[in-house]
Protein backbone atom coordinates (compact mmCIF):
# COMPACT_ATOMS: atom_id res chain seq x y z
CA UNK A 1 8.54 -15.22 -17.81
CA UNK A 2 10.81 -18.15 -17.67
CA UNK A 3 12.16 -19.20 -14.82
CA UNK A 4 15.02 -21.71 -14.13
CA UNK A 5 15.46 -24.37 -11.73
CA UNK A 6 19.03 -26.09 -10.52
CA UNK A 7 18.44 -28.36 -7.70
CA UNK A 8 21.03 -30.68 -5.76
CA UNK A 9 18.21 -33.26 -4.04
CA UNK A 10 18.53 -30.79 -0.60
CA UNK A 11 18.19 -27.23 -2.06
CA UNK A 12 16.46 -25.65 -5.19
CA UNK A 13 18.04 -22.23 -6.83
CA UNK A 14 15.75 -20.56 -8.98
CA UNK A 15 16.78 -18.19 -11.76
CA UNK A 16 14.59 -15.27 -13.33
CA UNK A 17 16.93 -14.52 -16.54
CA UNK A 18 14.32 -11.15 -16.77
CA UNK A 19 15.02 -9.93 -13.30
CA UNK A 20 19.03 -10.64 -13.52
CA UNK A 21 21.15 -7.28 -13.60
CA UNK A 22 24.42 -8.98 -14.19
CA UNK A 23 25.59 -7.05 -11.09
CA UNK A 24 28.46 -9.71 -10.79
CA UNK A 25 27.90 -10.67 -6.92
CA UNK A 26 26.85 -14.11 -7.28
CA UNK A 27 30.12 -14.71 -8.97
CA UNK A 28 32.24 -12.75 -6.98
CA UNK A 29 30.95 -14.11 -4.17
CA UNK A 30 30.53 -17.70 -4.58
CA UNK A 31 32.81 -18.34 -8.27
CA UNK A 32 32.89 -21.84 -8.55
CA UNK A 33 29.12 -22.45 -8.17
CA UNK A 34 28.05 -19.72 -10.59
CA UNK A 35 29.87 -19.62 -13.86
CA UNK A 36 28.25 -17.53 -16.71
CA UNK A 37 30.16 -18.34 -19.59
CA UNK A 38 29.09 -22.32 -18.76
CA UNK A 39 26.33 -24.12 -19.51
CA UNK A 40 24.57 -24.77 -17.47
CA UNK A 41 26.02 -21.76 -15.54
CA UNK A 42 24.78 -22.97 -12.26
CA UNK A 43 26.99 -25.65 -10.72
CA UNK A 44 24.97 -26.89 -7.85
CA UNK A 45 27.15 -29.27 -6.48
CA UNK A 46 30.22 -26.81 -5.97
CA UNK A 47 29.62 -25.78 -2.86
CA UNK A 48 27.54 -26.72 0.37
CA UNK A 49 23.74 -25.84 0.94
CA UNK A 50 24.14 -23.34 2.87
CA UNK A 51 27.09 -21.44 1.12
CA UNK A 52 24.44 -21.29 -1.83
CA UNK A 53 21.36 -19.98 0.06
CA UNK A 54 23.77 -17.36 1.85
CA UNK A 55 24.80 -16.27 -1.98
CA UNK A 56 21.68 -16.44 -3.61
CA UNK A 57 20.20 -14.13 -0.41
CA UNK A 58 22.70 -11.32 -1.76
CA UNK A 59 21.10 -11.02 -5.12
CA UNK A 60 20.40 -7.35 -5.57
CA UNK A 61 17.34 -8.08 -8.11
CA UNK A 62 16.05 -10.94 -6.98
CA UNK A 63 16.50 -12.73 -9.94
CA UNK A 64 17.99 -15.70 -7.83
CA UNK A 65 15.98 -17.62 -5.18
CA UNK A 66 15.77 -20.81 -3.35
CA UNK A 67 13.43 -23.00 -1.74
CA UNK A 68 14.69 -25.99 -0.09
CA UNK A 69 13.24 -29.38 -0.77
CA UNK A 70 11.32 -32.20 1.20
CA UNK A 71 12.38 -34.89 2.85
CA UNK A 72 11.24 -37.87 1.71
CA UNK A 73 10.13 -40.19 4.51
């Protein structure tokens, strides 16, 4: 299963292209982060943190996730 990772040094999405029903609400909801007809379709640095993980949190399928990253000390 391949997974795919987008990260912007603070937060990490994670795609599942096998889980992904095209439902359209990532788009919708958050269009100039997640463009499908781009590559890479992902545009991390569109939006803030936390206007990504409240998106990606919507995702019917559960084909997008998130983990946020360390701080490096």
């Amino acid at each position: 299963m391949t997974k795919k990772s987008y990260s912007n040094g603070e937060v990490t999405v994670t795609w599942e292209p096998s889980k992904c029903t095209h439902s359209g609400n990532c788009v919708r909801g958050l269009g100039q982060v997640f463009k499908p007809k781009e590559q890479p379709w992902i545009k991390i640095d569109a939006a803030s943190s936390e206007d990504i993980i409240n998106q990606v949190k919507k995702c019917p399928s559960g084909a997008l996730g998130y983990f946020l990253n360390k701080e490096s000390e």
